[in-house]
Protein backbone atom coordinates (compact mmCIF):
# COMPACT_ATOMS: atom_id res chain seq x y z
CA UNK A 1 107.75 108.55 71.86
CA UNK A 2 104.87 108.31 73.83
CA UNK A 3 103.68 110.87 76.19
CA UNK A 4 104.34 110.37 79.84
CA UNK A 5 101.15 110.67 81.98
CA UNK A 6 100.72 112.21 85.14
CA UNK A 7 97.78 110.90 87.18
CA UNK A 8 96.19 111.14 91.10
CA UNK A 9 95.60 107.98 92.88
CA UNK A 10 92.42 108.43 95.07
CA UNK A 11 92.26 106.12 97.95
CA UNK A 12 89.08 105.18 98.97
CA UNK A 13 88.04 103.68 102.20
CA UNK A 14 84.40 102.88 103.66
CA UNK A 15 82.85 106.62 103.02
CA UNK A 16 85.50 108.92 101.74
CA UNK A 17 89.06 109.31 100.23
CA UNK A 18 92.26 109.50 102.53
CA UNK A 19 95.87 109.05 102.57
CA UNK A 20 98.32 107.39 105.27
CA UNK A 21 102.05 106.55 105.42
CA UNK A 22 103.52 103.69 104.38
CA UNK A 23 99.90 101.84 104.02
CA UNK A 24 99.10 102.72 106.98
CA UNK A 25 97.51 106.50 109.62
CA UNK A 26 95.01 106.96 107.18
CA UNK A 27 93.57 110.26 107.45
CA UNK A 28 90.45 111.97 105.53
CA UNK A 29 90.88 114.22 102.75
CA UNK A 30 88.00 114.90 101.34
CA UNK A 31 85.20 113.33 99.02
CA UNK A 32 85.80 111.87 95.86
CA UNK A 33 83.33 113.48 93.24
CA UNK A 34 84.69 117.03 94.76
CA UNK A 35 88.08 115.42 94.48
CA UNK A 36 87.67 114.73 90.77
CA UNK A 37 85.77 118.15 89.79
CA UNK A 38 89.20 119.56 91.08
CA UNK A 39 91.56 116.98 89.30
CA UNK A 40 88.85 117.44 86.09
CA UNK A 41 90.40 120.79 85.45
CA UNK A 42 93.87 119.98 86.60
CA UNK A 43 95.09 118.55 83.25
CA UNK A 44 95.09 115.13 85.24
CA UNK A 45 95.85 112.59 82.09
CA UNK A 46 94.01 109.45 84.24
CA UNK A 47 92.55 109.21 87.88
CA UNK A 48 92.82 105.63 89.74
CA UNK A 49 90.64 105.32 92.67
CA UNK A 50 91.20 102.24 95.03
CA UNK A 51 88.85 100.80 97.51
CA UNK A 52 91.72 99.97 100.09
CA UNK A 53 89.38 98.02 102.15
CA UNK A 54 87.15 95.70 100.08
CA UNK A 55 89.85 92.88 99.93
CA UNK A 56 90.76 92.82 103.43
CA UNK A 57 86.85 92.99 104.64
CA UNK A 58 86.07 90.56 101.73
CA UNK A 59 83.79 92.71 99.93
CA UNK A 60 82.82 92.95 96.01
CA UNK A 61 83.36 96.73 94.28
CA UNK A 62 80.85 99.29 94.96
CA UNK A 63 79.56 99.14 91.54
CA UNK A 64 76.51 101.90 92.39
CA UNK A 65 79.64 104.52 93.65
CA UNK A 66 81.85 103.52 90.45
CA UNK A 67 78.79 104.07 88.66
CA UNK A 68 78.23 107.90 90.32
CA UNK A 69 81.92 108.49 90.62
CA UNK A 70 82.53 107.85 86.85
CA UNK A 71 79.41 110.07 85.48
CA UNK A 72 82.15 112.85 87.32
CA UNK A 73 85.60 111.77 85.53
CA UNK A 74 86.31 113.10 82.70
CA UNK A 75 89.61 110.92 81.88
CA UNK A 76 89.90 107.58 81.22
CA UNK A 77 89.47 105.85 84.80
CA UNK A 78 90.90 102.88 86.92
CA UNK A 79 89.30 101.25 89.34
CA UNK A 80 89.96 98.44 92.00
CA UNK A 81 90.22 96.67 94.99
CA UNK A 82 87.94 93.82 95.73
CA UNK A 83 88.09 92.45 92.29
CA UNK A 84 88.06 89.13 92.59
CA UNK A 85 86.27 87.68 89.09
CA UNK A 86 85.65 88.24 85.42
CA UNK A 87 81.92 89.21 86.23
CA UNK A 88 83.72 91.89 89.04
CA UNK A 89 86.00 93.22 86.67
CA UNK A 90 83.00 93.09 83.63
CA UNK A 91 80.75 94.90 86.09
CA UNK A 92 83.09 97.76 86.68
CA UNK A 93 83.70 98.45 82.49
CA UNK A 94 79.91 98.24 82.42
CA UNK A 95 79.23 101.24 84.99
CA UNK A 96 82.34 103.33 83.41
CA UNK A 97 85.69 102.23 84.81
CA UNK A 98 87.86 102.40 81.52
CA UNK A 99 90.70 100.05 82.78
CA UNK A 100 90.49 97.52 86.59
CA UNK A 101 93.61 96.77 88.73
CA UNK A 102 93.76 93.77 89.77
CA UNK A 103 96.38 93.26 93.17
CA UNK A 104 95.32 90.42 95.63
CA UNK A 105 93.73 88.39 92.70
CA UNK A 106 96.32 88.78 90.47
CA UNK A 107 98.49 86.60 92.98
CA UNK A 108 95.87 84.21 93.89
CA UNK A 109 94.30 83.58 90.71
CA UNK A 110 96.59 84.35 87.88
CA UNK A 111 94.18 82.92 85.31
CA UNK A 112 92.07 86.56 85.93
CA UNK A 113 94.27 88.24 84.30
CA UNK A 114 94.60 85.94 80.89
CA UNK A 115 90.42 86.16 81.21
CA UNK A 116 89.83 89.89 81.82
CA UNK A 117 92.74 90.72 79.04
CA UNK A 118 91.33 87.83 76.43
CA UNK A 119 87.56 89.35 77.37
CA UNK A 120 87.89 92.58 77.13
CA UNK A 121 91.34 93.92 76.01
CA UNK A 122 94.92 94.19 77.55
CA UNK A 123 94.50 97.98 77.57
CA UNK A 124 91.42 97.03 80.07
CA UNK A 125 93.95 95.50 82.69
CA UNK A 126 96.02 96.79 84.92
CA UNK A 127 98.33 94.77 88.10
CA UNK A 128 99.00 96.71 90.69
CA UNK A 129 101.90 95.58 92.40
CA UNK A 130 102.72 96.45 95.99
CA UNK A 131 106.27 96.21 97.06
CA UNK A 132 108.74 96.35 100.03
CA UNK A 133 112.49 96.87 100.25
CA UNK A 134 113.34 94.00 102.97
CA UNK A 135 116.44 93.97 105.89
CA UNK A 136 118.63 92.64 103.27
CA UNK A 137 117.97 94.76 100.45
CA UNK A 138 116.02 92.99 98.30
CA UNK A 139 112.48 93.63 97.05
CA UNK A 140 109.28 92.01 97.83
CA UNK A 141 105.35 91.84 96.21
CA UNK A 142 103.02 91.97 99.11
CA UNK A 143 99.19 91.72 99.15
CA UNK A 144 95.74 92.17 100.84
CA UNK A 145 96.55 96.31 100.94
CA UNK A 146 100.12 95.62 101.88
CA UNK A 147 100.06 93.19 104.97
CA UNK A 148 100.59 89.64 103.57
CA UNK A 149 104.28 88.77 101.53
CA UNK A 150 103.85 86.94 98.46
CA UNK A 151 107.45 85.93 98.72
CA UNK A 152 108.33 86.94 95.06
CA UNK A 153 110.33 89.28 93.58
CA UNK A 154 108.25 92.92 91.94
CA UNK A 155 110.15 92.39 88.83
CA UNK A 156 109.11 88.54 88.67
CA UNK A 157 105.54 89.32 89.59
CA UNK A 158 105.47 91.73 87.18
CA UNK A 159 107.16 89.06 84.39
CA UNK A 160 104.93 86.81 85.02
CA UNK A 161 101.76 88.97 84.87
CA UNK A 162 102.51 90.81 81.07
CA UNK A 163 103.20 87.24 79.98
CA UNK A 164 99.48 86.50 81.27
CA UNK A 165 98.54 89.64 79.60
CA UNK A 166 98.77 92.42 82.33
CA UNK A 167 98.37 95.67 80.19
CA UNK A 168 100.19 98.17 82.96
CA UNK A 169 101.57 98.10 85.78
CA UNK A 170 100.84 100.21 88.79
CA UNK A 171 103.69 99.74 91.00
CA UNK A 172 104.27 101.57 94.58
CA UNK A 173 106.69 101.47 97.12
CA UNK A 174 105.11 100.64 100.30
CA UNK A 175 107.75 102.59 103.00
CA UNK A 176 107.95 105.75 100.51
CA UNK A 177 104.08 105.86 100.36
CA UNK A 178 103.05 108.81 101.49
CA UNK A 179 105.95 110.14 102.69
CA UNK A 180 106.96 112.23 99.74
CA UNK A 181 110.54 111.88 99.93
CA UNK A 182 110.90 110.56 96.47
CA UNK A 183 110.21 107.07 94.34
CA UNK A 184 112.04 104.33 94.95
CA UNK A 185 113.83 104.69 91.58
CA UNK A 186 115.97 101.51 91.97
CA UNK A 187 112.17 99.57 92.77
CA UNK A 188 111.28 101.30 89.75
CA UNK A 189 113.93 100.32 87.20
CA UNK A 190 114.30 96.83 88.17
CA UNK A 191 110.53 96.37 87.48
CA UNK A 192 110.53 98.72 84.25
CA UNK A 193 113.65 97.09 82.84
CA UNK A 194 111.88 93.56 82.61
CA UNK A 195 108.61 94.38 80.78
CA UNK A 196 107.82 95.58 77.80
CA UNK A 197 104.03 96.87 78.99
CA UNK A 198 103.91 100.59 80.78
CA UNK A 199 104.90 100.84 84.34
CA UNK A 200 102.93 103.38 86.16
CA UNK A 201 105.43 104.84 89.42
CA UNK A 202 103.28 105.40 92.60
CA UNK A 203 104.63 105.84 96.37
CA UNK A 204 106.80 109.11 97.49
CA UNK A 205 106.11 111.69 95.38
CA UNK A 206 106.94 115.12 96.66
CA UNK A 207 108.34 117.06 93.89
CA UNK A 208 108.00 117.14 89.93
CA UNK A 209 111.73 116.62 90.58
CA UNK A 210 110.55 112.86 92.35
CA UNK A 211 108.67 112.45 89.09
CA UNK A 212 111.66 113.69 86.47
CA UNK A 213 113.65 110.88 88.63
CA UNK A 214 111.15 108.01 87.69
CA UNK A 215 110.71 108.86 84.14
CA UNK A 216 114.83 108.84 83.49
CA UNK A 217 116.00 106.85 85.65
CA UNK A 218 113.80 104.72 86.64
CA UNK A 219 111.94 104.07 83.64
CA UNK A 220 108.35 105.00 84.66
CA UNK A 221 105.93 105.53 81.52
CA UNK A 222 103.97 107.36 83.69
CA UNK A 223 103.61 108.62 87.38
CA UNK A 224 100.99 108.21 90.35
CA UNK A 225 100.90 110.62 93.14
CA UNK A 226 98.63 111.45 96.02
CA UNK A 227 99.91 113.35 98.95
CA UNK A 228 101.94 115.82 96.91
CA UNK A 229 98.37 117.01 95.65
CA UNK A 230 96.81 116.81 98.24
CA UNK A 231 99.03 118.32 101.39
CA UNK A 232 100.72 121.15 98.83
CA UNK A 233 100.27 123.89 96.44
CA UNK A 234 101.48 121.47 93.82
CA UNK A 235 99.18 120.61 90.84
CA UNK A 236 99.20 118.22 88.10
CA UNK A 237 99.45 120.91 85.45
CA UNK A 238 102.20 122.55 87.23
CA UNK A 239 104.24 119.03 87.05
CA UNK A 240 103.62 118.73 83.18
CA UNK A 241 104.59 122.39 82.59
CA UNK A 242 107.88 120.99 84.74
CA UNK A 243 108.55 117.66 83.34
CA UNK A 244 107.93 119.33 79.20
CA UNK A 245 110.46 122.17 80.46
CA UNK A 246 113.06 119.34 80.65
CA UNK A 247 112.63 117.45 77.60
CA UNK A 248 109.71 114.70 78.92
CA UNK A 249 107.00 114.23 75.78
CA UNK A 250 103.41 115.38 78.09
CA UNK A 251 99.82 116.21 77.09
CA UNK A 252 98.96 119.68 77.93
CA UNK A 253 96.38 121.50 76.41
């Protein structure tokens, strides 16, 4: 069985990390390289940093910060937002991103993702799916950092992009984010139960209980969290030491 993988999602926006509610009260906390020296000896099995902005200001990646910010990671790395084409997404593997999520252009141009993965490897590409639980119950994929609906279904969205050779998925919640009250397991099986490629949880993490919850019932191959590490005493070695004390196959060393 593979090993689940417990990973920090840095959320970067014009000149320094922070982390809001529900996509929204963003707040600073802190930088990133100082942010990764931390996570660096943390037993952190990935780090995914996302430039919340870029899309909705229409700007490229910050290839000179990727550049800096991966000479500081020591595990493999994701990077996105404001990825728009195969030279964007080439540009970021170049300066040492290991994998790119794609979100906004995953929607809009589809044919990205069969081009990044055909370029430079499935394992390269990653969709990062934002969803919302609407009035009537039902789940929907949003874009453009969470403000415009796409109208389909996560677990459709996420069908359709492993079939055009999405490699992971990075799913979050977009009410739970930030709010630590938990995953939104049901979000979370109905997309992991449809795809055959890993489905990374992200969006309400406040306890290594939250991330026991995604693994088993949910589904999750892997969990994202943000707030958790950065507003308690919690750490990312603590939650492996928690999720191999109940049976969950983790890396520590």
């Amino acid at each position: 069985m593979l090993k689940v993988r417990v990973m920090p999602t840095l959320l970067f926006k014009n000149v320094g990390l922070v982390k809001g509610i529900g996509f929204d009260s963003w707040r600073r906390v802190g930088g990133v390289i100082q942010s990764m020296k931390v996570y660096n000896l943390r037993q952190v099995d990935e780090m995914v940093l996302l430039d919340i902005s870029a899309t909705l200001e229409g700007r490229r990646p910050d290839f000179q910060a990727v550049d800096e910010y991966a000479d500081a990671c020591f595990v493999p790395f994701t990077v996105g937002g404001g990825v728009r084409t195969v030279d964007d997404v080439k540009g970021l593997l170049q300066v040492g991103a290991d994998k790119v999520a794609l979100n906004t252009a995953a929607f809009e141009s589809p044919e990205l993702i069969r081009e990044s993965a055909d370029r430079f490897g499935v394992q390269c590409v990653v969709v990062s799916i934002d969803a919302r639980r609407m009035p009537d119950g039902t789940y929907m994929a949003f874009t453009h950092a969470g403000t415009r609906p796409t109208g389909e279904a996560p677990a459709t969205s996420a069908r359709r992009v492993a079939a055009l050779g999405a490699g992971e998925i990075l799913l979050t919640s977009i009410e739970r984010d930030g709010t630590m009250a938990g995953y939104d397991v049901e979000l979370v099986r109905q997309v992991s139960s449809v795809v055959d490629v890993p489905v990374i949880a992200s969006g309400g993490a406040g306890s290594y209980e939250h991330m026991y919850e995604a693994i088993t019932a949910g589904g999750a191959s892997a969990v994202a969290a943000a707030s958790i590490f950065h507003f308690t005493e919690q750490t990312p070695r603590e939650a492996k030491n928690f999720l191999r004390a109940r049976g969950i196959p983790v890396r520590v060393d």
